[in-house]
PDB file of N, CA and C in Angstrom:
ATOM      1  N   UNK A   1     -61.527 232.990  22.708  1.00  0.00           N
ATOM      2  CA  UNK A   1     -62.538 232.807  23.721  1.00  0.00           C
ATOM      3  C   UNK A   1     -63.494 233.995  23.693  1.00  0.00           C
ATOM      4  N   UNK A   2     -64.370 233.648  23.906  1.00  0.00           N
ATOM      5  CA  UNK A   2     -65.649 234.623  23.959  1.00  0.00           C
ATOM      6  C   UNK A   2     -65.851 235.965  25.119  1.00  0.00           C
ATOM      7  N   UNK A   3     -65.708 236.881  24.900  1.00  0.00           N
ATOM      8  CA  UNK A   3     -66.401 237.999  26.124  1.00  0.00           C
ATOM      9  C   UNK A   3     -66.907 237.644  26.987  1.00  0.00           C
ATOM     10  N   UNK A   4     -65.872 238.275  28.508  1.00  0.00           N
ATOM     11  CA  UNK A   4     -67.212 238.178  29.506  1.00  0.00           C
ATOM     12  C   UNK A   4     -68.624 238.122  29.110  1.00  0.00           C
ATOM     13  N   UNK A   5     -69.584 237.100  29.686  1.00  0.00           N
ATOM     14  CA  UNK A   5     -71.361 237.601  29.994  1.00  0.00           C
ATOM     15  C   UNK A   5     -71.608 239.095  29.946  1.00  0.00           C
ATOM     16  N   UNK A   6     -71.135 239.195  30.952  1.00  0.00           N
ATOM     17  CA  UNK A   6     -71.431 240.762  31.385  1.00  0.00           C
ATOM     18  C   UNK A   6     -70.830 242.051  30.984  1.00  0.00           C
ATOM     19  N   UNK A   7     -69.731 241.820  30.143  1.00  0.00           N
ATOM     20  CA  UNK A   7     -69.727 242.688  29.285  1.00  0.00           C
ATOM     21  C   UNK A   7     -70.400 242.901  28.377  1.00  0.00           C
ATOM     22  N   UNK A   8     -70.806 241.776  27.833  1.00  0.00           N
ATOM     23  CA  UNK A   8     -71.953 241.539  26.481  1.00  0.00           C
ATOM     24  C   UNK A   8     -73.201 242.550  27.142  1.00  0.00           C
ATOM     25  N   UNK A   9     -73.024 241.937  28.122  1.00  0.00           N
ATOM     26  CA  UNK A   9     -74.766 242.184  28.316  1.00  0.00           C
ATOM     27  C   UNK A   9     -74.996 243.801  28.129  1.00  0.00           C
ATOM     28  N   UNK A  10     -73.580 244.547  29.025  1.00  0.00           N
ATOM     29  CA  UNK A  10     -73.957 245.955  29.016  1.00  0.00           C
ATOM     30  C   UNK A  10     -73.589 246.382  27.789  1.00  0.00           C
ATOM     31  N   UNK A  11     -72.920 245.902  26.727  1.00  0.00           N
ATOM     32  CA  UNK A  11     -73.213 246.432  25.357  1.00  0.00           C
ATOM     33  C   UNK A  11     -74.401 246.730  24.706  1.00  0.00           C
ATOM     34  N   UNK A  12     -75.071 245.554  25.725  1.00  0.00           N
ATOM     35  CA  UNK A  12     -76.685 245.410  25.012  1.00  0.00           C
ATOM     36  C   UNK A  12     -77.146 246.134  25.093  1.00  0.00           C
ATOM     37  N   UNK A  13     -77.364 247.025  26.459  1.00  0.00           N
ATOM     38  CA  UNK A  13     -78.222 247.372  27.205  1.00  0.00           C
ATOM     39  C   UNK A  13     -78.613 248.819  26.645  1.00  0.00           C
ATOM     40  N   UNK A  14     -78.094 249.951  25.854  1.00  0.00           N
ATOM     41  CA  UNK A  14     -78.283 250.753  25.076  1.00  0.00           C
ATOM     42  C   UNK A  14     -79.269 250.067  24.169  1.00  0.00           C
ATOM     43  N   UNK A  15     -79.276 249.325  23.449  1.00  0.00           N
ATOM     44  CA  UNK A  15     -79.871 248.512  22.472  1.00  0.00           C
ATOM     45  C   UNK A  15     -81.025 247.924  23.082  1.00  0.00           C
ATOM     46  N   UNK A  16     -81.443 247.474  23.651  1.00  0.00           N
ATOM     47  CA  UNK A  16     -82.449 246.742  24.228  1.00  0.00           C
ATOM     48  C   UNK A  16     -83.059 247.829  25.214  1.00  0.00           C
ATOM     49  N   UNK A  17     -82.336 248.968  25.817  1.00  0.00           N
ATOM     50  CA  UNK A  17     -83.399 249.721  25.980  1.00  0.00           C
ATOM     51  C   UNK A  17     -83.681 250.803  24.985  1.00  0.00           C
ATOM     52  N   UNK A  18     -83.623 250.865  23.555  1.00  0.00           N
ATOM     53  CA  UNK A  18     -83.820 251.581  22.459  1.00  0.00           C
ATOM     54  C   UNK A  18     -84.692 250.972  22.273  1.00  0.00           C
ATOM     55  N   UNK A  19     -84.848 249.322  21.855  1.00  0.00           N
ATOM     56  CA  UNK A  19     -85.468 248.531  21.267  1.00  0.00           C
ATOM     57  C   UNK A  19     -87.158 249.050  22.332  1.00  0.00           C
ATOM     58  N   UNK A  20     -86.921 248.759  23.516  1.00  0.00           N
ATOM     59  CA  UNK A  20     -88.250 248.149  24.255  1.00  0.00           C
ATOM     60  C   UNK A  20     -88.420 249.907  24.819  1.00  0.00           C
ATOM     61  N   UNK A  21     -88.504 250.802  24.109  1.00  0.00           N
ATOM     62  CA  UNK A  21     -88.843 252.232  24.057  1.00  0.00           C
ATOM     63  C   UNK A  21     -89.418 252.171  22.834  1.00  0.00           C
ATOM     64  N   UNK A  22     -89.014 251.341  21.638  1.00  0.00           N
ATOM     65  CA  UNK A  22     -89.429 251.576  20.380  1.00  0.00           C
ATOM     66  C   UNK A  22     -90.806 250.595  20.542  1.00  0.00           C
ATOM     67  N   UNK A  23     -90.949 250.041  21.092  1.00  0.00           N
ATOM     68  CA  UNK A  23     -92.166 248.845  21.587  1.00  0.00           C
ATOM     69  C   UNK A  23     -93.052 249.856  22.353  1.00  0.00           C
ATOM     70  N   UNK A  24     -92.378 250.572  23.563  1.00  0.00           N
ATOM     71  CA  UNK A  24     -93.550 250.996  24.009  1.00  0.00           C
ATOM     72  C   UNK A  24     -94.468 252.143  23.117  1.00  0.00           C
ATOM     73  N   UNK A  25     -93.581 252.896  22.400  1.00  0.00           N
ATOM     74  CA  UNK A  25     -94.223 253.993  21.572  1.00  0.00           C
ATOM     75  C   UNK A  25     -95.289 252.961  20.209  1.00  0.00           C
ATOM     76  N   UNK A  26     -95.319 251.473  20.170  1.00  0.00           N
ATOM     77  CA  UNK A  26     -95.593 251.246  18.944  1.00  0.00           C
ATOM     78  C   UNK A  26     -96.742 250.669  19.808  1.00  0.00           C
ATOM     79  N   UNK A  27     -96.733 250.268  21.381  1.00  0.00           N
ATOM     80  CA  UNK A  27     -97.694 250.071  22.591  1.00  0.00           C
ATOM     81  C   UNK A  27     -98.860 250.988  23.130  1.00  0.00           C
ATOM     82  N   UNK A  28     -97.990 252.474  22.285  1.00  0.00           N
ATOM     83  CA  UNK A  28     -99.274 253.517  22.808  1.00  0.00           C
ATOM     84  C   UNK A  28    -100.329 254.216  21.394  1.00  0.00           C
ATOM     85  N   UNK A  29     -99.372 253.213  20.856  1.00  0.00           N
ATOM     86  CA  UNK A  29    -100.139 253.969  19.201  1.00  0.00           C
ATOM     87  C   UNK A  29    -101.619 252.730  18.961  1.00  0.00           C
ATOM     88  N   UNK A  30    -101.189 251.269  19.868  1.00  0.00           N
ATOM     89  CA  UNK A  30    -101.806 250.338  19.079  1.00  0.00           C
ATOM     90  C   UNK A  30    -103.230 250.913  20.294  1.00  0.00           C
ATOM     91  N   UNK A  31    -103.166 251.459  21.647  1.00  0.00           N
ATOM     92  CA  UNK A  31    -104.064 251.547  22.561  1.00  0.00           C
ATOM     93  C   UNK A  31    -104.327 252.518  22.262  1.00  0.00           C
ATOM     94  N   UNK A  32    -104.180 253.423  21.503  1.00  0.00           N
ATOM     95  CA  UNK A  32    -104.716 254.845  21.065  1.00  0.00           C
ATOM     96  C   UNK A  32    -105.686 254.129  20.021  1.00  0.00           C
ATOM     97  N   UNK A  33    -105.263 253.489  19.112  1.00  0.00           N
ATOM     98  CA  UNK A  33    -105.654 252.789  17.879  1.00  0.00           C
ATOM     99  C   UNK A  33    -107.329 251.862  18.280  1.00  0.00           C
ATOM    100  N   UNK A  34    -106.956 251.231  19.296  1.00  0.00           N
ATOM    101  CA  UNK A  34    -108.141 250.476  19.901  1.00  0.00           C
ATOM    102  C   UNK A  34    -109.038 251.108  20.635  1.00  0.00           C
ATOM    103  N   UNK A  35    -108.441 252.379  21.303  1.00  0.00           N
ATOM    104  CA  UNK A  35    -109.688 253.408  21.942  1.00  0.00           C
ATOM    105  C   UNK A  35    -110.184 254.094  20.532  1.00  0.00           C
ATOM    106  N   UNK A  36    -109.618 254.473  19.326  1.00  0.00           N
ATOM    107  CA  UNK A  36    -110.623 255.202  18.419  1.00  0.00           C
ATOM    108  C   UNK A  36    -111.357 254.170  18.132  1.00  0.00           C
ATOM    109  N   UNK A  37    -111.306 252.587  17.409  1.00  0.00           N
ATOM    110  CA  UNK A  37    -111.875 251.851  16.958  1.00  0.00           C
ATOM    111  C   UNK A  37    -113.011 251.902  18.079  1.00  0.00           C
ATOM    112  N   UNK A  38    -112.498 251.647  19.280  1.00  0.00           N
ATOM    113  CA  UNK A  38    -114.090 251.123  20.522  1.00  0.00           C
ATOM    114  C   UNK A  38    -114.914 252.296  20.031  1.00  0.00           C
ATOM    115  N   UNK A  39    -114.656 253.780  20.052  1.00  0.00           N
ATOM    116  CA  UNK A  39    -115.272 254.927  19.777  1.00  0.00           C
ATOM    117  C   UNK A  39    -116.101 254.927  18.770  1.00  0.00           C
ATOM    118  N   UNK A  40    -115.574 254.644  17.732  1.00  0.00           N
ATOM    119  CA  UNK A  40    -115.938 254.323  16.397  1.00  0.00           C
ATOM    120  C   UNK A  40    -117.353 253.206  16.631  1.00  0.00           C
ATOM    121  N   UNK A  41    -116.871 252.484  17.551  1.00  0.00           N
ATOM    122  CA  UNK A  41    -118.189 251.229  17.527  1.00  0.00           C
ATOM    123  C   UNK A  41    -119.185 251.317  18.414  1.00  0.00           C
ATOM    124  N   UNK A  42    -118.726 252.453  19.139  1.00  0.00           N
ATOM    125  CA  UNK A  42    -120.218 252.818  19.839  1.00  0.00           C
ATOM    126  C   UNK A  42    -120.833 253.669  19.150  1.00  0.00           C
ATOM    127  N   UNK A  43    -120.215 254.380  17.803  1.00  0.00           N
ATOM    128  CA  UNK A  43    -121.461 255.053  16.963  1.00  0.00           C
ATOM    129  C   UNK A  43    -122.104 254.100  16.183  1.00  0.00           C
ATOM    130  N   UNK A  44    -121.499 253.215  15.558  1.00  0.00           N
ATOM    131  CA  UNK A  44    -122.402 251.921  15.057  1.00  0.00           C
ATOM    132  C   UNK A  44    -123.125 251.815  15.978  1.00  0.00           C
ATOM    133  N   UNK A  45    -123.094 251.166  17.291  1.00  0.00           N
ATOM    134  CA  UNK A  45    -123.634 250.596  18.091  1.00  0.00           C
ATOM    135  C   UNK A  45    -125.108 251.612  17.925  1.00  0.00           C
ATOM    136  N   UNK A  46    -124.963 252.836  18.197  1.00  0.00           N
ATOM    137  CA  UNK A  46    -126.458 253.784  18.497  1.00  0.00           C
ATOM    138  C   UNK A  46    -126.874 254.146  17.063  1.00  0.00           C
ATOM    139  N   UNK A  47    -126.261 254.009  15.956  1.00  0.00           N
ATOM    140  CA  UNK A  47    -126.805 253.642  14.779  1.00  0.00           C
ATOM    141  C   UNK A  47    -127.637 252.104  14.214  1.00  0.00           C
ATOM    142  N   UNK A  48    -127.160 251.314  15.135  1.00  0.00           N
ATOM    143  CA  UNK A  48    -127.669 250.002  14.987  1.00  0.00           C
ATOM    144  C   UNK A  48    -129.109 250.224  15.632  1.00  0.00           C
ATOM    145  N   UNK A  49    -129.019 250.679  16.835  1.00  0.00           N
ATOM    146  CA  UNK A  49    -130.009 250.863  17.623  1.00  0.00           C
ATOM    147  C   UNK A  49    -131.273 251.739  16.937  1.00  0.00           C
ATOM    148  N   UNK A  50    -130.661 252.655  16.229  1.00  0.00           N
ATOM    149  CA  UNK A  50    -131.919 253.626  15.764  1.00  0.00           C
ATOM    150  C   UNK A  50    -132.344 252.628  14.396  1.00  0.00           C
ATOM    151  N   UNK A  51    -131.647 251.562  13.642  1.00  0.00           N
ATOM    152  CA  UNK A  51    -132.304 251.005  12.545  1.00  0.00           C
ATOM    153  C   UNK A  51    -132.842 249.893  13.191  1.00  0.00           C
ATOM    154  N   UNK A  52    -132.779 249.299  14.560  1.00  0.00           N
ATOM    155  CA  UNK A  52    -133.510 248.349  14.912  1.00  0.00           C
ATOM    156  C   UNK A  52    -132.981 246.936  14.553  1.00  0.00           C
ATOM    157  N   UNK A  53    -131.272 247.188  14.297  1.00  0.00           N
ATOM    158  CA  UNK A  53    -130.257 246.029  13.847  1.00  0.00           C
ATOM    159  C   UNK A  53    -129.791 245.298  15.135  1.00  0.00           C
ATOM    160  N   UNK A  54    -129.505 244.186  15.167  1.00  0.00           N
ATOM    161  CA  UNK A  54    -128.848 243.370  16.254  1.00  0.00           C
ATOM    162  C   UNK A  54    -127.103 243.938  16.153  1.00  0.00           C
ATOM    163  N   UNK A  55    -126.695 243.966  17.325  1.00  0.00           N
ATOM    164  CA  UNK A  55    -125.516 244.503  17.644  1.00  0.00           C
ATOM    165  C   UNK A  55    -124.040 243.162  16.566  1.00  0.00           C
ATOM    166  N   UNK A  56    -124.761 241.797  16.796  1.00  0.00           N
ATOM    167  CA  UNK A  56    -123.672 241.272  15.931  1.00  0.00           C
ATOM    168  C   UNK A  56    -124.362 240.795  14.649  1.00  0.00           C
ATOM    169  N   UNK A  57    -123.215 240.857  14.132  1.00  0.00           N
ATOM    170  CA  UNK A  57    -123.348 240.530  12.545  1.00  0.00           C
ATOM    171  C   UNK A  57    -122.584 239.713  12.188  1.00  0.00           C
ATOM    172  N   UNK A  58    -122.568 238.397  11.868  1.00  0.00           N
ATOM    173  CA  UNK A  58    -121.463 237.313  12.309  1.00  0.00           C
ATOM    174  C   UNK A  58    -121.339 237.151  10.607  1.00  0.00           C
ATOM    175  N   UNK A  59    -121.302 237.802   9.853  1.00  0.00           N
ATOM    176  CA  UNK A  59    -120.445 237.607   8.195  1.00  0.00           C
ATOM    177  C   UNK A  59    -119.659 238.809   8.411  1.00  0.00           C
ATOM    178  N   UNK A  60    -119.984 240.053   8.742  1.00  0.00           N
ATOM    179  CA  UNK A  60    -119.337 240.907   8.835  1.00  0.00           C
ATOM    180  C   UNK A  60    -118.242 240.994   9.593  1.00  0.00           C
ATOM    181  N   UNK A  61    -118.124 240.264  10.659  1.00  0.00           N
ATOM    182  CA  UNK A  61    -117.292 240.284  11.662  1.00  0.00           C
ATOM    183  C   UNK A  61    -116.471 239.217  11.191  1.00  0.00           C
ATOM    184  N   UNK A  62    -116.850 238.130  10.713  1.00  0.00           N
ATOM    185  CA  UNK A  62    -115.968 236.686   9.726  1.00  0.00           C
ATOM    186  C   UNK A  62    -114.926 238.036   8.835  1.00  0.00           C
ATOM    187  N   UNK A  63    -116.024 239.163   8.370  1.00  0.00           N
ATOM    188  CA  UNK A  63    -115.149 239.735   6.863  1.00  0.00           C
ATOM    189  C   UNK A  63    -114.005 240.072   7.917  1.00  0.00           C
ATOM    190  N   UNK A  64    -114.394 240.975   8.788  1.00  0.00           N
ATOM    191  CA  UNK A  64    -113.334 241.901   9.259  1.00  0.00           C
ATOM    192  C   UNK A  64    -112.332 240.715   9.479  1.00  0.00           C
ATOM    193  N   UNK A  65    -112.467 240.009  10.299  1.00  0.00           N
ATOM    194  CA  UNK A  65    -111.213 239.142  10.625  1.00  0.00           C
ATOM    195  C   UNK A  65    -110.175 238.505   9.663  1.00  0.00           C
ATOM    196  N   UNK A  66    -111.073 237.909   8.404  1.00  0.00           N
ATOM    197  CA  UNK A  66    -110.434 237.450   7.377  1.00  0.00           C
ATOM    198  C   UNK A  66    -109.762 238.554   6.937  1.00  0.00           C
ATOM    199  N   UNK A  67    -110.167 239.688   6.255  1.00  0.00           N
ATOM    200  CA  UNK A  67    -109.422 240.757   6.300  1.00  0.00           C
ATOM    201  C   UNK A  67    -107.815 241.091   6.901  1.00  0.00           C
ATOM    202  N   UNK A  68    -108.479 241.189   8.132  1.00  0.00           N
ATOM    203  CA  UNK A  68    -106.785 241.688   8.998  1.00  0.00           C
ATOM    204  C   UNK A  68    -106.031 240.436   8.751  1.00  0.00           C
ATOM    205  N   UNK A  69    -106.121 238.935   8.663  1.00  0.00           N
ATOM    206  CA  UNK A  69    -105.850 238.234   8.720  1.00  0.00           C
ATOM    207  C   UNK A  69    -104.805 238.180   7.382  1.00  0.00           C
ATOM    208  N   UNK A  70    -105.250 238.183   5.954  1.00  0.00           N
ATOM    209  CA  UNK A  70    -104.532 238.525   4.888  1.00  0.00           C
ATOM    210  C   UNK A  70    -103.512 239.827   5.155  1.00  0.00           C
ATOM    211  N   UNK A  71    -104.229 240.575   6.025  1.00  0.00           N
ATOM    212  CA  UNK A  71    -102.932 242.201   5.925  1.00  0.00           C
ATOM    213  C   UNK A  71    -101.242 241.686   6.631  1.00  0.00           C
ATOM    214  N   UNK A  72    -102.130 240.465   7.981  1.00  0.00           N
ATOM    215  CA  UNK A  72    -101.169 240.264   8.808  1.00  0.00           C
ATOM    216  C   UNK A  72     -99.672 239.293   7.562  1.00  0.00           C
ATOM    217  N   UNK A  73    -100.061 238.522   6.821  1.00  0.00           N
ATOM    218  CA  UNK A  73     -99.661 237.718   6.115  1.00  0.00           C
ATOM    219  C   UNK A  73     -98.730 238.913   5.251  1.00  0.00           C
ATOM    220  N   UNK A  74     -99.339 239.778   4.915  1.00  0.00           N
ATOM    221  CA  UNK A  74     -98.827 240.702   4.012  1.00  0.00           C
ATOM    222  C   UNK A  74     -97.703 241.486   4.901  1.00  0.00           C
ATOM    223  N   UNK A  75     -97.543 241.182   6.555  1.00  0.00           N
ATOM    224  CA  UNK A  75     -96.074 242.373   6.808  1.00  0.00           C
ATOM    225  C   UNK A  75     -96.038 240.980   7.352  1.00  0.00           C
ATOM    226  N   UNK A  76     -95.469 239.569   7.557  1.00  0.00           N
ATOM    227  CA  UNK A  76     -94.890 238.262   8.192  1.00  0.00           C
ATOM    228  C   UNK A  76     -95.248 238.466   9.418  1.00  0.00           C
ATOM    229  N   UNK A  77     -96.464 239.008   9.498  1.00  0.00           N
ATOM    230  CA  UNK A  77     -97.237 238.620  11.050  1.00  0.00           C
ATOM    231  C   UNK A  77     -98.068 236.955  11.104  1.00  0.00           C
ATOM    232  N   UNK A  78     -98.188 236.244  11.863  1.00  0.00           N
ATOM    233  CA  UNK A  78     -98.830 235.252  11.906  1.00  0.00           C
ATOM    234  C   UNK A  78    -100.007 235.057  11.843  1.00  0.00           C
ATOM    235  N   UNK A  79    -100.935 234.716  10.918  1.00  0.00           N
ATOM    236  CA  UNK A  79    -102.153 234.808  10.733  1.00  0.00           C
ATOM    237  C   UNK A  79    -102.602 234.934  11.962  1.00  0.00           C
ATOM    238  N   UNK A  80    -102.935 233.281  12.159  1.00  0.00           N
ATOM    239  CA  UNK A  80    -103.773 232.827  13.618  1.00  0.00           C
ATOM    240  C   UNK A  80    -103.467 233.761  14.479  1.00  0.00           C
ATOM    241  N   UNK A  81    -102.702 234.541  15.162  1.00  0.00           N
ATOM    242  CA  UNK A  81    -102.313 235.126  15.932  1.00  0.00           C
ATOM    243  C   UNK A  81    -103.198 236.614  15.662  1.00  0.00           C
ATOM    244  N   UNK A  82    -103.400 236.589  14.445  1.00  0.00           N
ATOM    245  CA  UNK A  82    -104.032 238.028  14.215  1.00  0.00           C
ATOM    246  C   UNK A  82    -105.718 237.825  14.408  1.00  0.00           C
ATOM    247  N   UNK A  83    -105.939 236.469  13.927  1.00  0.00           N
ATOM    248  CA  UNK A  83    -107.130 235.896  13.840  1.00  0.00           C
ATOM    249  C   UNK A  83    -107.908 236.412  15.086  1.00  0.00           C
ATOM    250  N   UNK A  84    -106.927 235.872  16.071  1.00  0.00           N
ATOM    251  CA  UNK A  84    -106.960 235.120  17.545  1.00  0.00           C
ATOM    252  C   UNK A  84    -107.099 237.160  18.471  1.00  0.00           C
ATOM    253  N   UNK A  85    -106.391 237.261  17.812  1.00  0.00           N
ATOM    254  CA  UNK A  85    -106.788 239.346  18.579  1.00  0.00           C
ATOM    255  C   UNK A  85    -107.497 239.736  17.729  1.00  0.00           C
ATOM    256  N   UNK A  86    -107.574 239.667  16.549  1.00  0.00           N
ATOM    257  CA  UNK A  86    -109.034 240.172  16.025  1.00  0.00           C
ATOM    258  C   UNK A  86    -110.287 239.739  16.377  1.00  0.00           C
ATOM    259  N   UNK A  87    -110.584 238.778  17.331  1.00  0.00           N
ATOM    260  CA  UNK A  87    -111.715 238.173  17.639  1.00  0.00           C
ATOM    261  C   UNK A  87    -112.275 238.536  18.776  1.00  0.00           C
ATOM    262  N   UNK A  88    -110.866 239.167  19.692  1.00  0.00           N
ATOM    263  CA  UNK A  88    -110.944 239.426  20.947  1.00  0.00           C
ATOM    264  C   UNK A  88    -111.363 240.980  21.052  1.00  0.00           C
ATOM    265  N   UNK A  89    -110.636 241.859  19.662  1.00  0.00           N
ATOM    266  CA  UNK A  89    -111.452 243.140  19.692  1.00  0.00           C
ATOM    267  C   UNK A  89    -112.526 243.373  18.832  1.00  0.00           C
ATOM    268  N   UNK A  90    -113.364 242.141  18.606  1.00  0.00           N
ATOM    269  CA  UNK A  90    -114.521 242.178  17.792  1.00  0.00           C
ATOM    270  C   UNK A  90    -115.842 242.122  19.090  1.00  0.00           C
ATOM    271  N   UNK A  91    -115.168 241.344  20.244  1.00  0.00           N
ATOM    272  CA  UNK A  91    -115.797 241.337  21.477  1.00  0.00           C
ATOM    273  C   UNK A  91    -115.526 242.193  21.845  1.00  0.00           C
ATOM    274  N   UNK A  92    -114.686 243.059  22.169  1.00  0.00           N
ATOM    275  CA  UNK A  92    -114.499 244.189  23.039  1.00  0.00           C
ATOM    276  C   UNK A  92    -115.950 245.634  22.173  1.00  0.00           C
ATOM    277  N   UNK A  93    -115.689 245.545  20.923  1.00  0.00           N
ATOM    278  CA  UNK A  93    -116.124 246.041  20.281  1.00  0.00           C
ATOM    279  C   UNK A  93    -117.953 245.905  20.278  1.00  0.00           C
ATOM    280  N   UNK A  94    -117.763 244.619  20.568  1.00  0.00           N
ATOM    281  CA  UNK A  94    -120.008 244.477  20.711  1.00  0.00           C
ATOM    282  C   UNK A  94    -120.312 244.853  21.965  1.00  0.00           C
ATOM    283  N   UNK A  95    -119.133 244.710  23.022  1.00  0.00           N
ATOM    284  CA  UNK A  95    -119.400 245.347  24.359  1.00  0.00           C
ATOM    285  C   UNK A  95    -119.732 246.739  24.200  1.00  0.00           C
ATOM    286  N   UNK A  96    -118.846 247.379  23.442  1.00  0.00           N
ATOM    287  CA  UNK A  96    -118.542 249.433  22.977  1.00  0.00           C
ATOM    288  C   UNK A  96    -119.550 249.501  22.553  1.00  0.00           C
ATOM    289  N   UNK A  97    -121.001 248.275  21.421  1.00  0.00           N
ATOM    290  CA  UNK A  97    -122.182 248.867  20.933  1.00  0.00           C
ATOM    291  C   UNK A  97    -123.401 248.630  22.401  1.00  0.00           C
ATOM    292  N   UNK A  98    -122.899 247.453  22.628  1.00  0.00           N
ATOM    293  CA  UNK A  98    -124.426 247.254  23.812  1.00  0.00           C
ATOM    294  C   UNK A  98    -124.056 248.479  25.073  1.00  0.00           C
ATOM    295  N   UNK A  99    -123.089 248.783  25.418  1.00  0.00           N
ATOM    296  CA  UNK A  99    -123.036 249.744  26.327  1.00  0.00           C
ATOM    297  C   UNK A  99    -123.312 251.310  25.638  1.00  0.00           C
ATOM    298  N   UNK A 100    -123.312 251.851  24.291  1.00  0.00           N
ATOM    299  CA  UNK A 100    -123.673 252.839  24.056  1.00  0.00           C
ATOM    300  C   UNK A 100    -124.955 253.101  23.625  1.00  0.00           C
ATOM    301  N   UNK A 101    -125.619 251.379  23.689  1.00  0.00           N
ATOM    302  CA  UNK A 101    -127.037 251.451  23.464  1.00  0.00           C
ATOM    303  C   UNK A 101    -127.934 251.198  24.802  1.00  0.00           C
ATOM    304  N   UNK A 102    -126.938 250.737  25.842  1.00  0.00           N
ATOM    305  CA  UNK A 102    -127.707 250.763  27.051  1.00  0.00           C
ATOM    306  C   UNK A 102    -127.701 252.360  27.873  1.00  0.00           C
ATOM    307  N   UNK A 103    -126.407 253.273  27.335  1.00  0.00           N
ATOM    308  CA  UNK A 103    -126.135 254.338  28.160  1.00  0.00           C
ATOM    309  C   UNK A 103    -127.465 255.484  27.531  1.00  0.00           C
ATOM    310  N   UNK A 104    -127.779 255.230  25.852  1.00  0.00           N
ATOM    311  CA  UNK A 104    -128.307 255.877  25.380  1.00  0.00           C
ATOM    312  C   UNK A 104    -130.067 256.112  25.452  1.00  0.00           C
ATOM    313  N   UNK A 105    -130.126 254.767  25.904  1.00  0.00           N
ATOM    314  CA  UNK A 105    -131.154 254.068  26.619  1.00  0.00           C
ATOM    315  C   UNK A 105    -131.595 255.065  27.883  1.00  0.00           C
ATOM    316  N   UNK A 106    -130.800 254.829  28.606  1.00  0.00           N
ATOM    317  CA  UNK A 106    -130.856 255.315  29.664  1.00  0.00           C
ATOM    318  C   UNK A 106    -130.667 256.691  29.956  1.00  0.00           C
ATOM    319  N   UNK A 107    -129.984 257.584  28.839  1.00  0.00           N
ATOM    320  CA  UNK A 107    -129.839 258.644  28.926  1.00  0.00           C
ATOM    321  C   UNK A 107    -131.225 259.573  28.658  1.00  0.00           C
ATOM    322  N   UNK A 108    -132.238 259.112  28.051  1.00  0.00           N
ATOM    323  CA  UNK A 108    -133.327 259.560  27.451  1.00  0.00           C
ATOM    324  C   UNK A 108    -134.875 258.829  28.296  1.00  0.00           C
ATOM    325  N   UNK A 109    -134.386 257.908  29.039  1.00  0.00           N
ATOM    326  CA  UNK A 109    -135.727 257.199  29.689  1.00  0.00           C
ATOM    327  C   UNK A 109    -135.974 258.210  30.713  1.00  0.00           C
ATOM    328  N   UNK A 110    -137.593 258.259  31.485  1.00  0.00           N
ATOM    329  CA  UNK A 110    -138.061 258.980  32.216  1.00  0.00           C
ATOM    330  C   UNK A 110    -137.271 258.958  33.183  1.00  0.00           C
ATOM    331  N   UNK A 111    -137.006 257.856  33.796  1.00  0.00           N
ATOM    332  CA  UNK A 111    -136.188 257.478  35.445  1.00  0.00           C
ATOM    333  C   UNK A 111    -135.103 257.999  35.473  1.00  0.00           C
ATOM    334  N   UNK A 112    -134.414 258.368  34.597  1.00  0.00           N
ATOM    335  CA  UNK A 112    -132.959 258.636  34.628  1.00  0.00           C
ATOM    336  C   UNK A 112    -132.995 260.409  33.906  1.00  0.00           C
ATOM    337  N   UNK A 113    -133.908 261.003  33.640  1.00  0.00           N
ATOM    338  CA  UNK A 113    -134.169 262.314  33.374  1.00  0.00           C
ATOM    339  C   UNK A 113    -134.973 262.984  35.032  1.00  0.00           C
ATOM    340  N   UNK A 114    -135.270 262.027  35.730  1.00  0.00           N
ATOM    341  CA  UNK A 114    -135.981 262.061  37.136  1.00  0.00           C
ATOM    342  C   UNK A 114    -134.879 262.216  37.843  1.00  0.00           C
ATOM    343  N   UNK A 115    -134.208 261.406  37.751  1.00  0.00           N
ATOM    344  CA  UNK A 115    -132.812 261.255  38.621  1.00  0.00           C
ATOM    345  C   UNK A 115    -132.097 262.005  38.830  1.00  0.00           C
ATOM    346  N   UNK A 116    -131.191 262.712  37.432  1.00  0.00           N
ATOM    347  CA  UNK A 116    -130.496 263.708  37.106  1.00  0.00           C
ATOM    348  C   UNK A 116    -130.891 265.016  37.062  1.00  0.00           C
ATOM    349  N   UNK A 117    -132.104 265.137  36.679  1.00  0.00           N
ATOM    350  CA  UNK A 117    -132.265 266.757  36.994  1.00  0.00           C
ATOM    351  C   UNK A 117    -132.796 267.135  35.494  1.00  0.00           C
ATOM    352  N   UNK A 118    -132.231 266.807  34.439  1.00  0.00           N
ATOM    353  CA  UNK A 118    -132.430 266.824  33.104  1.00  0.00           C
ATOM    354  C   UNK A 118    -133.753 267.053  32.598  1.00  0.00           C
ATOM    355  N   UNK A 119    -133.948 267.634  31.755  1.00  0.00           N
ATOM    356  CA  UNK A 119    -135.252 267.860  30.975  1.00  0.00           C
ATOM    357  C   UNK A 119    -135.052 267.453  29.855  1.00  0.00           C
TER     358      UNK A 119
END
């Protein structure tokens, strides 16, 4: 006959809280990971701005996705699934350029050098 439930369970429980410690550290690497990328895309973003480029680029952004999409395949991650969050930080990401082209905007216009004090 099988083990108490509840003995099982507290066998687990070393294990499963190893496991979901090893998640959160792999949780703060991926949000560290997505704050450099946003960073990263608000210098595009004010580089876009000074060549007079539109913030999306819809082959480039197809590449990137297809891209991660093959890497995901390559460690038995699920494509679609990678597809499906790569799309979501491709948006997060045109937000990181229009806001560093609206802040930059604004950082240099008369009204907001009036405002602040700035010369």
């Amino acid at each position: 006959m099988n083990a108490h439930p509840i003995a099982l369970h507290r066998e687990e429980i070393p294990t499963l809280t190893a496991l979901r410690a090893a998640i959160e550290a792999v949780d703060t690497a991926i949000v560290h990971a997505i704050g450099e990328r946003l960073a990263l895309a608000r210098q595009v973003g004010r580089m876009k701005a000074e060549a007079a480029q539109p913030i999306t680029d819809p082959a480039r952004e197809a590449a990137v996705v297809a891209r991660a999409a093959r890497l995901a395949q390559t460690v038995g991650v699920p494509d679609e699934d990678i597809r499906a969050l790569y799309w979501r930080l491709i948006a997060c990401s045109r937000r990181a350029q229009l806001d560093s082209q609206l802040n930059s905007q604004l950082d240099t216009s008369p009204t907001r050098l009036l405002v602040d004090g700035r010369d």
